[in-house]
C-alpha atoms as a PDB file:
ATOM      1  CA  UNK A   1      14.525 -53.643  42.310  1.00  0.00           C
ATOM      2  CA  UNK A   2      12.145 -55.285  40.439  1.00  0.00           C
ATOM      3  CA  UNK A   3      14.605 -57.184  38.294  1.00  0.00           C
ATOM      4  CA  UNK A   4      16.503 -58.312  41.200  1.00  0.00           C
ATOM      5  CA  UNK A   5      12.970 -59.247  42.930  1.00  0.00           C
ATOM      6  CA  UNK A   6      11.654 -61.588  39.813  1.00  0.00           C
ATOM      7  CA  UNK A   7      15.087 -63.416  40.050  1.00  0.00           C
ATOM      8  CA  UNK A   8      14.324 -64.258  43.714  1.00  0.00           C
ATOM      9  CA  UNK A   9      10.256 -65.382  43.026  1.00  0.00           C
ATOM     10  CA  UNK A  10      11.555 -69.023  44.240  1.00  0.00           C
ATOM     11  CA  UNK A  11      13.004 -67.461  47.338  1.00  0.00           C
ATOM     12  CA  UNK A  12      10.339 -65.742  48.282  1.00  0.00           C
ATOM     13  CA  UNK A  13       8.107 -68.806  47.837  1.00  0.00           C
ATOM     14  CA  UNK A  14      10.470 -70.591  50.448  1.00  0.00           C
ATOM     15  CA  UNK A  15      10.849 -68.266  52.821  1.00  0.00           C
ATOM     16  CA  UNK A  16       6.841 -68.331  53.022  1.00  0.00           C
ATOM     17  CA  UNK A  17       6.933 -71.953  53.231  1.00  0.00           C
ATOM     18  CA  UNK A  18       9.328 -72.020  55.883  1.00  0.00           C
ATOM     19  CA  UNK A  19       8.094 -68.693  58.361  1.00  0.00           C
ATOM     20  CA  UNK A  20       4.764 -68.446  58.652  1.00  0.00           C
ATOM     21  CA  UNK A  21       4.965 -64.812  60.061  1.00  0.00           C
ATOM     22  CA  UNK A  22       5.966 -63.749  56.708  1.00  0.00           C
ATOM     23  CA  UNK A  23       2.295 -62.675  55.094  1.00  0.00           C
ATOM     24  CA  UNK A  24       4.317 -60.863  51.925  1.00  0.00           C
ATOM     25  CA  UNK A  25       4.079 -63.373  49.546  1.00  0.00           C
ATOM     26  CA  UNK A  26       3.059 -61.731  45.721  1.00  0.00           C
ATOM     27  CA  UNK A  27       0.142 -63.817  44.150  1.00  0.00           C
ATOM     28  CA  UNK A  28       1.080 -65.007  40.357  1.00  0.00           C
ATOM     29  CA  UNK A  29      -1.083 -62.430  39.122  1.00  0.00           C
ATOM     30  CA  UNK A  30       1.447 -59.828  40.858  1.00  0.00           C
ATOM     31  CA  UNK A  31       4.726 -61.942  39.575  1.00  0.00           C
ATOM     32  CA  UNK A  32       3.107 -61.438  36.184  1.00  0.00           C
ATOM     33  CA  UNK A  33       2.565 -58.127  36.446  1.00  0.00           C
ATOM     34  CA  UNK A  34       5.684 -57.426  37.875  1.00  0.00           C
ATOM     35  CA  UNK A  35       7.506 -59.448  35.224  1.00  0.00           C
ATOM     36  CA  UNK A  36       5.335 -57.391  32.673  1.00  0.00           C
ATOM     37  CA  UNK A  37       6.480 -53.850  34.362  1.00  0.00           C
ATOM     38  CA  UNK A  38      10.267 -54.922  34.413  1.00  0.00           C
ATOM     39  CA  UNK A  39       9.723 -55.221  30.774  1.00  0.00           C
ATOM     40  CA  UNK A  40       8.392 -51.845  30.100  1.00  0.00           C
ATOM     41  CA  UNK A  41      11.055 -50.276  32.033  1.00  0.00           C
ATOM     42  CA  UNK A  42      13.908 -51.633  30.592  1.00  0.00           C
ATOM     43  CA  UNK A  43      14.271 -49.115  27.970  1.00  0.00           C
ATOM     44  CA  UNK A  44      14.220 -46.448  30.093  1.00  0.00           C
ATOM     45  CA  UNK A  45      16.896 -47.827  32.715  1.00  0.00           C
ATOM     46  CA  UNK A  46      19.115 -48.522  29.574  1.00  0.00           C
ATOM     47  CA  UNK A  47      18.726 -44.961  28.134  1.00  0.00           C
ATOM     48  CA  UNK A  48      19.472 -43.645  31.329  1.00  0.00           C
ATOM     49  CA  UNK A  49      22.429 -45.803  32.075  1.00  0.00           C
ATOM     50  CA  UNK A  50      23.249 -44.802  28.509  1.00  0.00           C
ATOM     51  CA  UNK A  51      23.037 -40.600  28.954  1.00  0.00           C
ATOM     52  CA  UNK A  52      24.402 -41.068  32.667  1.00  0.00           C
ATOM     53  CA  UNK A  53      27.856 -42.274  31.151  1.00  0.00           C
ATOM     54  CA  UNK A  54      31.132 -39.820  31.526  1.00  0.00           C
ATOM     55  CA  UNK A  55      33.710 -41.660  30.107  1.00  0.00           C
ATOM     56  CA  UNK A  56      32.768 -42.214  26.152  1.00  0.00           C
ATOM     57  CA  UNK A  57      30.673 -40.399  24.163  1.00  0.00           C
ATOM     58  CA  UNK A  58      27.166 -40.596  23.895  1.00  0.00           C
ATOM     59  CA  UNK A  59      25.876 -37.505  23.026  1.00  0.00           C
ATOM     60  CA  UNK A  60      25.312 -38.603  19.130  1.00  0.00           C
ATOM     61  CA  UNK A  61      23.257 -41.438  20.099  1.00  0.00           C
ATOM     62  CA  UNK A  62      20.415 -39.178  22.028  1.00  0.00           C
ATOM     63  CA  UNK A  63      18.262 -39.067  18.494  1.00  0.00           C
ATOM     64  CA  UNK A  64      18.506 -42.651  17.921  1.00  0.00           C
ATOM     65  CA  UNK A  65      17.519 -43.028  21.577  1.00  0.00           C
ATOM     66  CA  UNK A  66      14.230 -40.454  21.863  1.00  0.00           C
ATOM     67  CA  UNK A  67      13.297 -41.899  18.588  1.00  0.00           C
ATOM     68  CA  UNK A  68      13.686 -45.961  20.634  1.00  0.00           C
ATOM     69  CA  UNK A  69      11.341 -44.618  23.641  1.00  0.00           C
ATOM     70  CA  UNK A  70       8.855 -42.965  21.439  1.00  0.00           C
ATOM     71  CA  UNK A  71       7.927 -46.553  19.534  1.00  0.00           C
ATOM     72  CA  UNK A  72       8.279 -48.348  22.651  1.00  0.00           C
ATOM     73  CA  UNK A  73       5.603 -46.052  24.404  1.00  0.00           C
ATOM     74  CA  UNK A  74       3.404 -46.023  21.349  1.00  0.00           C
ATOM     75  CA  UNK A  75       3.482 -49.897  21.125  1.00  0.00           C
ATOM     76  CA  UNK A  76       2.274 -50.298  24.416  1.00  0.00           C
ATOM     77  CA  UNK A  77      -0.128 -47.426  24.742  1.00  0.00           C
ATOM     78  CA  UNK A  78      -2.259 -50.792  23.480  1.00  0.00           C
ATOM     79  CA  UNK A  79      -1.076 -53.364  25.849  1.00  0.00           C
ATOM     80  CA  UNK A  80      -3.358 -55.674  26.849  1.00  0.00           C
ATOM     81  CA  UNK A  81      -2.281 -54.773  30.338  1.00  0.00           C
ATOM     82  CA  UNK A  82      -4.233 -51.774  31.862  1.00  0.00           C
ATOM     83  CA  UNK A  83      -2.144 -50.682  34.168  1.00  0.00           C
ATOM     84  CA  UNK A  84       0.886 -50.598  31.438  1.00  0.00           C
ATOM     85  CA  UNK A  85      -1.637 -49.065  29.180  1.00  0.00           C
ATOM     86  CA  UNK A  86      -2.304 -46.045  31.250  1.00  0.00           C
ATOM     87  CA  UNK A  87       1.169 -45.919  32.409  1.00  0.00           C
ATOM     88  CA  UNK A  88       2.260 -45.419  28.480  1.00  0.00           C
ATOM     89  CA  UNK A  89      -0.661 -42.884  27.745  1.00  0.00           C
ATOM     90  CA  UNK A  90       1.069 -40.905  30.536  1.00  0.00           C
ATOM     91  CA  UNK A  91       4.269 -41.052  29.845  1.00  0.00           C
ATOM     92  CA  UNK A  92       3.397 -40.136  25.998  1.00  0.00           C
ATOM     93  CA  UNK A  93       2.061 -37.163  27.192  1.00  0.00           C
ATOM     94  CA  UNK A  94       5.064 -36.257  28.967  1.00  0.00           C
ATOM     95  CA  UNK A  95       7.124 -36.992  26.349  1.00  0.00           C
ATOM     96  CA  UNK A  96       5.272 -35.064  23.459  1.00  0.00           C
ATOM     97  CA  UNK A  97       5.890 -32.012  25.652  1.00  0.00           C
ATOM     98  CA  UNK A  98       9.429 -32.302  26.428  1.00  0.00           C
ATOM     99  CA  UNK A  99      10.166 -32.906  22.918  1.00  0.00           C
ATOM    100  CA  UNK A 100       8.585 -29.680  21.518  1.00  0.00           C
ATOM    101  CA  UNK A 101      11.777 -27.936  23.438  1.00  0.00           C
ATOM    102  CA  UNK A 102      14.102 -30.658  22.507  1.00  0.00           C
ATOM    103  CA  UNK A 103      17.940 -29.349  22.386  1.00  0.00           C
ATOM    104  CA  UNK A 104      19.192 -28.769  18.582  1.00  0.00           C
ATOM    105  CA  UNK A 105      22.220 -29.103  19.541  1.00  0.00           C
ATOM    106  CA  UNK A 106      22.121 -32.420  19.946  1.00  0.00           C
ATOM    107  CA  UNK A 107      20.582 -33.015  16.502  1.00  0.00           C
ATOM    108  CA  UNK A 108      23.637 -31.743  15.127  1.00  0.00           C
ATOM    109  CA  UNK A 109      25.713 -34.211  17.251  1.00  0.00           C
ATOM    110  CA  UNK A 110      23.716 -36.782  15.581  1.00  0.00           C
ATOM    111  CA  UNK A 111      24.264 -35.292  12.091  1.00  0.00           C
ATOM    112  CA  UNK A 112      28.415 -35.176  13.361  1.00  0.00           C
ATOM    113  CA  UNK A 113      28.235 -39.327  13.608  1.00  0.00           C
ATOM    114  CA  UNK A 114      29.467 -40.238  10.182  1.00  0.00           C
ATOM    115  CA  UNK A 115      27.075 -43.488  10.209  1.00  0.00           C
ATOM    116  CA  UNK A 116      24.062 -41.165  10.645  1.00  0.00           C
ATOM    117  CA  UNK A 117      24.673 -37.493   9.173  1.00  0.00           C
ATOM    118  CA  UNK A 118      21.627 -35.142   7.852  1.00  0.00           C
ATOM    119  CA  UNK A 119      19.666 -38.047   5.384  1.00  0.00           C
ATOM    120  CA  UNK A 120      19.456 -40.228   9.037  1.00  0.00           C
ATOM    121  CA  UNK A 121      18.514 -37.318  11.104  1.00  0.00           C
ATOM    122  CA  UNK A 122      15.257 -36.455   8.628  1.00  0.00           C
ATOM    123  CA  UNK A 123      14.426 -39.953   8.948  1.00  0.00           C
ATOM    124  CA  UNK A 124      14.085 -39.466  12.954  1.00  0.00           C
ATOM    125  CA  UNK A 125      11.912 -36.746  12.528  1.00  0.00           C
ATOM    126  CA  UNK A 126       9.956 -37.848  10.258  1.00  0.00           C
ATOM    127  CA  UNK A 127       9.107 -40.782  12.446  1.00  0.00           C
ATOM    128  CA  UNK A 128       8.865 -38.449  15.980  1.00  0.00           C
ATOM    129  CA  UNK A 129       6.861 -35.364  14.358  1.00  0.00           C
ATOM    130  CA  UNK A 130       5.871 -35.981  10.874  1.00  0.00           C
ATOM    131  CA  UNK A 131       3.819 -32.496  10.353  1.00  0.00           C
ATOM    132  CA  UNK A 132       6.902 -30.528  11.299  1.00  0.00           C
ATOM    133  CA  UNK A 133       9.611 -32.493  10.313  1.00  0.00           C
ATOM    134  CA  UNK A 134      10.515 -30.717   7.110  1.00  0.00           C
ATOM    135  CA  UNK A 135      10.616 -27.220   9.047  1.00  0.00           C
ATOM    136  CA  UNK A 136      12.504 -28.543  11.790  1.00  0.00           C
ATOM    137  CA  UNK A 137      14.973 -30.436   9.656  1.00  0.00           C
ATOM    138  CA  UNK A 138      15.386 -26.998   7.953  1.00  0.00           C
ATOM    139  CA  UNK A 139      15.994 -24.907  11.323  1.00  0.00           C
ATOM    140  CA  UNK A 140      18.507 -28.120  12.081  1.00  0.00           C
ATOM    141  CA  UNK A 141      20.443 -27.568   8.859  1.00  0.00           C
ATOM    142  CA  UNK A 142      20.388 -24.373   9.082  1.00  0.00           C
ATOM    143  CA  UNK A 143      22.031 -23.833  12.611  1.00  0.00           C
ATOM    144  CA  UNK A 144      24.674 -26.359  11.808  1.00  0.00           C
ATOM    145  CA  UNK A 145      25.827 -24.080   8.961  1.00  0.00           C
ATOM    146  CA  UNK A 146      25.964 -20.973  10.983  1.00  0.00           C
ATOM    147  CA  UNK A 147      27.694 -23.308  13.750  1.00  0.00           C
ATOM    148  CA  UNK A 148      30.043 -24.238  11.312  1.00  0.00           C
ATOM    149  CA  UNK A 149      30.512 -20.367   9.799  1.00  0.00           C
ATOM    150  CA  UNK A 150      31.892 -19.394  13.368  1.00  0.00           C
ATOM    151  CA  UNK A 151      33.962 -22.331  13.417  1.00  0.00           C
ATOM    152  CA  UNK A 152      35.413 -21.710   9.941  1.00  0.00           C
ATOM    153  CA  UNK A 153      36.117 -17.358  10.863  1.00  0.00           C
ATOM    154  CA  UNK A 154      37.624 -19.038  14.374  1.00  0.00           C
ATOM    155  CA  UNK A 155      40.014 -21.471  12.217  1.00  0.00           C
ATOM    156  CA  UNK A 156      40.549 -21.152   8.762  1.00  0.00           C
ATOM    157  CA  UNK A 157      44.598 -21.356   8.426  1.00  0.00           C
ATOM    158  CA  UNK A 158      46.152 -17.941   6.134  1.00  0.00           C
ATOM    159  CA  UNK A 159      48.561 -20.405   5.363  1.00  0.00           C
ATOM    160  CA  UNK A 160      45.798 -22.386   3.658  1.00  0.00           C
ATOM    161  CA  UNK A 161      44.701 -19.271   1.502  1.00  0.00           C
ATOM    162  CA  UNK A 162      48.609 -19.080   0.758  1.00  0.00           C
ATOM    163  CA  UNK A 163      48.651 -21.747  -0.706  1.00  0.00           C
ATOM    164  CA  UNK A 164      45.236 -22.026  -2.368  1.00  0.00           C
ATOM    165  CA  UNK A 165      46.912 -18.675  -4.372  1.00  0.00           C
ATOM    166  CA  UNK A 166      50.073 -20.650  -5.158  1.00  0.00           C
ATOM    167  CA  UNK A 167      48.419 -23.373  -6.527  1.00  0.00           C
ATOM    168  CA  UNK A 168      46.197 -21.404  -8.539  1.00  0.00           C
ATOM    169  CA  UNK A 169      49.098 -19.484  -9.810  1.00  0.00           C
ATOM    170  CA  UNK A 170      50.929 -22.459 -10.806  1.00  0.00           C
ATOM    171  CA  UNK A 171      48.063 -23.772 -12.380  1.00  0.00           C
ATOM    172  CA  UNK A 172      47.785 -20.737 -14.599  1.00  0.00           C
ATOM    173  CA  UNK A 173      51.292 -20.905 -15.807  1.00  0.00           C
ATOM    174  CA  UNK A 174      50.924 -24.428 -16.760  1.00  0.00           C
ATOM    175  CA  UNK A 175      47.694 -23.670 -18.793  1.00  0.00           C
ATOM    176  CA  UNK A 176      49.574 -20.975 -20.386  1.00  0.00           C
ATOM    177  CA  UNK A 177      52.141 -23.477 -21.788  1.00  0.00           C
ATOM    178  CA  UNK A 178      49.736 -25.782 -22.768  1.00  0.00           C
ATOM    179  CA  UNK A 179      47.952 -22.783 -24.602  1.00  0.00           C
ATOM    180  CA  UNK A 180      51.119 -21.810 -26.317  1.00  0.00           C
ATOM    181  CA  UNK A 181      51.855 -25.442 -27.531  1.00  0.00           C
ATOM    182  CA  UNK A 182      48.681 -26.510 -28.717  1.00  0.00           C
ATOM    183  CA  UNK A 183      46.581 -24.758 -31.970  1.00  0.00           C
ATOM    184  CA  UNK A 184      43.886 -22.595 -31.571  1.00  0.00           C
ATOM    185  CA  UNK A 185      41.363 -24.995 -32.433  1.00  0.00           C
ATOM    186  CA  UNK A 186      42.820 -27.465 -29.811  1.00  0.00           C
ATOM    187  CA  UNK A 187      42.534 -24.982 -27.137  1.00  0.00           C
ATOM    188  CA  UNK A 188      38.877 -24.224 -27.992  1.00  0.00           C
ATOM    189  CA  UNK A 189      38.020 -28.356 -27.973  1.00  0.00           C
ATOM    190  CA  UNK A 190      39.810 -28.723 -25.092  1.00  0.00           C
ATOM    191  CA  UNK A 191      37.993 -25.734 -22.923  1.00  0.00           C
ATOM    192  CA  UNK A 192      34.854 -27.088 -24.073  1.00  0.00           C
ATOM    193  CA  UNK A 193      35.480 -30.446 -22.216  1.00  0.00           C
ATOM    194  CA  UNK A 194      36.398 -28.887 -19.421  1.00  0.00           C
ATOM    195  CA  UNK A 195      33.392 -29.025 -16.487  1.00  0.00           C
ATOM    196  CA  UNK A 196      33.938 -26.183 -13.748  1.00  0.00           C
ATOM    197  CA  UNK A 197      34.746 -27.504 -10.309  1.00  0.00           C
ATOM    198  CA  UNK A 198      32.564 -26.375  -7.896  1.00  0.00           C
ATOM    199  CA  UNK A 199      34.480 -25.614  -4.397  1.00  0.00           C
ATOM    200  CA  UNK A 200      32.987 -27.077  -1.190  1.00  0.00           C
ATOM    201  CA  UNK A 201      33.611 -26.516   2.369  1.00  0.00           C
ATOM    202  CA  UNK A 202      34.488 -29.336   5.069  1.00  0.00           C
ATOM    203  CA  UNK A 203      30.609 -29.030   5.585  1.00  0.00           C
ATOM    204  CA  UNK A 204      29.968 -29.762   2.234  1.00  0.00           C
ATOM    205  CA  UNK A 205      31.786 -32.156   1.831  1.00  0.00           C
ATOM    206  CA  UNK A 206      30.987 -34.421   4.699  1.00  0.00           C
ATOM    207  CA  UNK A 207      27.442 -34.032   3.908  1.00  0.00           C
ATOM    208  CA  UNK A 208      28.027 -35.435   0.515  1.00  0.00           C
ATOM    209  CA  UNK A 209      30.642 -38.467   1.402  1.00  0.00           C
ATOM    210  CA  UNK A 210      28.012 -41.581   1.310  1.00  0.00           C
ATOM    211  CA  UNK A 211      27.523 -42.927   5.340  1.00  0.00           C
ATOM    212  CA  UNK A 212      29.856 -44.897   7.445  1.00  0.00           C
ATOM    213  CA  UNK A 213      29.319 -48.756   6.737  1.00  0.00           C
ATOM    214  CA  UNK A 214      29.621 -50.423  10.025  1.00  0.00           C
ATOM    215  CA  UNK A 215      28.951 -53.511  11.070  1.00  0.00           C
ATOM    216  CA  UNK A 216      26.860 -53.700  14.707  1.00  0.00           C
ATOM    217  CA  UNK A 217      29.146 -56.294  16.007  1.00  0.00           C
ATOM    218  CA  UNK A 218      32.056 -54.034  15.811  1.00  0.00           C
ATOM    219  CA  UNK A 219      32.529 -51.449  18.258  1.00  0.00           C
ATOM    220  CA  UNK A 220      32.511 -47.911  17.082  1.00  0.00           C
ATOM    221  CA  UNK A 221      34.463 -45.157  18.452  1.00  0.00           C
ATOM    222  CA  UNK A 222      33.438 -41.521  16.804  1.00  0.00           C
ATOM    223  CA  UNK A 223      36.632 -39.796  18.592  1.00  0.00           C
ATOM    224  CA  UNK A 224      39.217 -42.087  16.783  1.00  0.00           C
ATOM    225  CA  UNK A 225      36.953 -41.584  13.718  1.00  0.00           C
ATOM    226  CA  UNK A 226      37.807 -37.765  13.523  1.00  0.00           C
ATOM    227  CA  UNK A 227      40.540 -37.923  14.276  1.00  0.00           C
ATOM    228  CA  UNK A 228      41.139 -40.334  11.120  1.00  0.00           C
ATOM    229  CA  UNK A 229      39.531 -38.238   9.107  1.00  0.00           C
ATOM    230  CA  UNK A 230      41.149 -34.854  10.762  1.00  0.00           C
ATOM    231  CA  UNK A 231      42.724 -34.338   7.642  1.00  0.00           C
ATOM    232  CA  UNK A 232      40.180 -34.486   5.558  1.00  0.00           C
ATOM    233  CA  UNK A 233      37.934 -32.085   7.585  1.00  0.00           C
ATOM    234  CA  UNK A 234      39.883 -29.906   9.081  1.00  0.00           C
ATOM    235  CA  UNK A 235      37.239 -27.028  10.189  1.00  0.00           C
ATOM    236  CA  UNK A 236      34.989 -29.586  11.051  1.00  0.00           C
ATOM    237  CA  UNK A 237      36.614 -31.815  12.757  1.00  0.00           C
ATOM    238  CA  UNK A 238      37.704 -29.246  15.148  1.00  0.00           C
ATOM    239  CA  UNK A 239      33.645 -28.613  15.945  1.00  0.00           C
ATOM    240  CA  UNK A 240      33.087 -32.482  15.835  1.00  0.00           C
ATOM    241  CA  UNK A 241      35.334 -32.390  18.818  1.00  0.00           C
ATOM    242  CA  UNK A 242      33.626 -29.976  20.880  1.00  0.00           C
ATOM    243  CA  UNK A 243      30.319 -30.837  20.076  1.00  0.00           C
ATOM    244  CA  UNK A 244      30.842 -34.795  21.158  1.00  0.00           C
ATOM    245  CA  UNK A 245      31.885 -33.502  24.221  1.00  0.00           C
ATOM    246  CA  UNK A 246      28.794 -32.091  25.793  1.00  0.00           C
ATOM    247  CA  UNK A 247      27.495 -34.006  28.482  1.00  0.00           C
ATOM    248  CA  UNK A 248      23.763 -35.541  27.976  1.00  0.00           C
ATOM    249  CA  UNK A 249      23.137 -35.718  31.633  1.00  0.00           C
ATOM    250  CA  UNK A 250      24.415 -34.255  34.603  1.00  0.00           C
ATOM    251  CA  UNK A 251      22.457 -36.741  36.878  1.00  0.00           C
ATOM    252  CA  UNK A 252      23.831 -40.337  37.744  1.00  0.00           C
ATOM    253  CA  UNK A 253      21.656 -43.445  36.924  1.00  0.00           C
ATOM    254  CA  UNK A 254      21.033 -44.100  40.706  1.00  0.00           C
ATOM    255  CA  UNK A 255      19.852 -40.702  41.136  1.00  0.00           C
ATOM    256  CA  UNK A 256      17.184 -40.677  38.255  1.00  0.00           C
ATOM    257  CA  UNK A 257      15.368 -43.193  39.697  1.00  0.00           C
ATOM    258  CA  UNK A 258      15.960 -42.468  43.286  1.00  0.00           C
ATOM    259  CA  UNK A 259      12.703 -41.444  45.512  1.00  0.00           C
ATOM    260  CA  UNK A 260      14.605 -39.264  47.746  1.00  0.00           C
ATOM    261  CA  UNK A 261      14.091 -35.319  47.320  1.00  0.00           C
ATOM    262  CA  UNK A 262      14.538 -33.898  43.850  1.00  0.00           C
ATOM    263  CA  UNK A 263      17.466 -30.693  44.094  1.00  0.00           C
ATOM    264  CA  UNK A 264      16.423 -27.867  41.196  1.00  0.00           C
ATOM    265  CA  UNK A 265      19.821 -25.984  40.156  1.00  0.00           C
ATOM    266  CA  UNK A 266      21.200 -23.998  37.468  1.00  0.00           C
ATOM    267  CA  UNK A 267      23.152 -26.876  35.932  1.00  0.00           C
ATOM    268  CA  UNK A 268      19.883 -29.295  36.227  1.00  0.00           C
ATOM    269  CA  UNK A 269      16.453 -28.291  35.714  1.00  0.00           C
ATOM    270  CA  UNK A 270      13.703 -29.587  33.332  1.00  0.00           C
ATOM    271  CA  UNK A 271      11.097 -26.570  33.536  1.00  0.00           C
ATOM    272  CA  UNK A 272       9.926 -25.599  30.240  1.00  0.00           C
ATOM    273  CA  UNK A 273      10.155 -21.786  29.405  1.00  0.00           C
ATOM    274  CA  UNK A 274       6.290 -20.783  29.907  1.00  0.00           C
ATOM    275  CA  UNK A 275       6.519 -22.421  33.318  1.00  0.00           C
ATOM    276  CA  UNK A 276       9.764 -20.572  34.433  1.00  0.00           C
ATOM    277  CA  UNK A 277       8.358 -16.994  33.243  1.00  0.00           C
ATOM    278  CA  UNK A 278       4.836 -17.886  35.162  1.00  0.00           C
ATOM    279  CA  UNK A 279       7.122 -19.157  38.626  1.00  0.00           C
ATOM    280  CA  UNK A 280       8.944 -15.466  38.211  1.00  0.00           C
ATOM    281  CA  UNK A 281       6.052 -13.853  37.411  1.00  0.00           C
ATOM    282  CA  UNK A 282       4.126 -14.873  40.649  1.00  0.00           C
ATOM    283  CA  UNK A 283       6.992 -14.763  42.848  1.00  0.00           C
ATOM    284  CA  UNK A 284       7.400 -11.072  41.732  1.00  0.00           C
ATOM    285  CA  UNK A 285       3.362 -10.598  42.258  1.00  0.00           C
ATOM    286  CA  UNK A 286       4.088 -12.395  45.948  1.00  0.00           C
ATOM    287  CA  UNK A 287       7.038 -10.002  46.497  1.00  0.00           C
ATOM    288  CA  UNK A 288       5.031  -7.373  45.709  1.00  0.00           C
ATOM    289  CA  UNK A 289       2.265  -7.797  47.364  1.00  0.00           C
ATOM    290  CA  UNK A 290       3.625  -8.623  50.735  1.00  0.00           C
ATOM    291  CA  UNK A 291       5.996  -5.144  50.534  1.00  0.00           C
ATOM    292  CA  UNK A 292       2.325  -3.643  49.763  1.00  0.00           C
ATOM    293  CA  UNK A 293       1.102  -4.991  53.134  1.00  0.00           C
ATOM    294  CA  UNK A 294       4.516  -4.449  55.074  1.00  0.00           C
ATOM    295  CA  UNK A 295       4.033  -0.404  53.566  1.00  0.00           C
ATOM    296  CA  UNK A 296       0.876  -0.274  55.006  1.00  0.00           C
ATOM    297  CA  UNK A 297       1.570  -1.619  57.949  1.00  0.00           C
ATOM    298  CA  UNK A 298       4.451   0.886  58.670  1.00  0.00           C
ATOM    299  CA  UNK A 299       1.940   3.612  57.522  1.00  0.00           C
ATOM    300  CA  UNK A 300      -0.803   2.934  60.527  1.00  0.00           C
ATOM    301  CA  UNK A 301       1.584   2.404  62.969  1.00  0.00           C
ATOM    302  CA  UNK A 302       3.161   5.652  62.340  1.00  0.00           C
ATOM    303  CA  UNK A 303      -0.548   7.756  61.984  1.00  0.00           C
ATOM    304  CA  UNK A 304      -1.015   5.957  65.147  1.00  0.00           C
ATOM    305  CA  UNK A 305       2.598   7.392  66.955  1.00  0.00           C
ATOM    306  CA  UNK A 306       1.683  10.854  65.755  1.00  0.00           C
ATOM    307  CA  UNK A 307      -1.571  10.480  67.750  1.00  0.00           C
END
């Protein structure tokens, strides 16, 4: 509204001109503020246009996102504007406390985009909570491996054991030839050289391939990217695609900044923990209470029947 209002300001101006019954007319010193406000807001409406989208994926961008709004507030938590000042200061406090409860699961969706992975993720952190960073970063990692442990007992191919045994039993006939045809000495020179591999899971492995170079101009598409690299990844890939698919947000752009009454559900609620165990907690002591008063109730009009 506001946008649409500031690209109207001549409009305005004219229709004041022209009907004098129109006593509406914003001073300068409201354009300006106006104009400043727009401003703010603009990274919010885009964020939310951004987690209100169904049709591509977004979920791996919600870091990058939190980590946007959080320098944007703290930038203008010294605006020379007061009223944007104390509009930041509030909103920073709203934001420190929804982030303490932030959903790990989408840190590892952020750790699943190729251009981002763990190294990107502990750079988010480290910039949003700096004391805790290292222990949340370690609770991130951690989960992720578990995730991908349940993935791995879910999938992991017999056929892929098979052949892991086949391999490794033509390997060992091959070294045995090579044993038989070379001298003793050129066995022992040639075992020395030899590093030992060191096996790594999809996990693993992903972590250590270097980033995704991408350039900003071109569009990226994460879905066509696994399923590129499906081969490579097998396990993981599988959990890349279930992961990308959660939903950030249930609740359309429109509605988010609609004034109209707010509905509370299962599927969309923002109450933190403590406050849902003190609303239960009270409605149980209400509850209780009013069955204490309906009891008693019942209790004098019956001494009073047997009177």
């Amino acid at each position: 509204m506001l946008r649409d209002a500031l690209l109207f300001k001549d409009v305005f101006q004219h229709l004041a001109s022209c009907d004098s019954s129109y006593t509406y007319l914003p001073s300068e010193d409201e354009w300006s503020h106006a104009s400043d406000l727009c401003q703010f807001l603009k990274v919010f409406y885009d964020a939310t246009n951004l987690f209100s989208t169904t049709k591509q994926v977004t979920a791996n961008l919600v870091f990058e996102e939190i980590v946007s709004i959080y320098h944007h507030l703290y930038r203008h938590r010294g605006a020379s504007n007061e009223h944007i000042r104390a509009l930041a200061c509030k909103m920073q406090e709203k934001f420190d406390k929804y982030f303490k409860g932030y959903n790990i699961l989408f840190a590892i969706v952020a750790i699943m985009d190729p251009r981002f992975k763990l190294s990107y993720l502990k750079y988010l952190l480290g910039n949003l909570d700096k004391p805790d960073a290292i222990v949340k970063c370690e609770i991130i990692e951690s989960t992720l491996h578990e995730l991908y442990a349940e993935y791995r007992n879910m999938y992991e191919d017999s056929d892929t054991c098979n052949m892991g045994r086949a391999n490794a039993s033509t390997s060992t006939m091959i070294a045995m030839e090579e044993y038989k045809s070379v001298s003793r000495y050129g066995f022992k020179a040639y075992v020395n050289s030899v590093s030992p591999v060191v096996v790594h899971t999809d996990l693993d492995k992903y972590l250590l391939d270097p980033m995704e170079e991408i350039s900003p101009t071109i569009e990226f598409n994460i879905l066509s990217w696994w399923k590129a690299n499906e081969s490579k990844y097998k396990i993981l890939a599988r959990m890349a695609r279930d992961v990308l698919a959660i939903l950030v947000s249930t609740v359309a752009s429109e509605s988010a900044f609609s004034t109209s009454r707010r509905i509370i559900n299962d599927y969309r609620c923002s109450t933190t923990p403590e406050n849902v165990e003190s609303l239960i907690c009270t409605q149980s002591w209400i509850r209780d209470a009013s069955n204490l008063c309906e009891s008693s109730h019942d209790a004098e009009h019956l001494d009073n029947d047997e009177c």
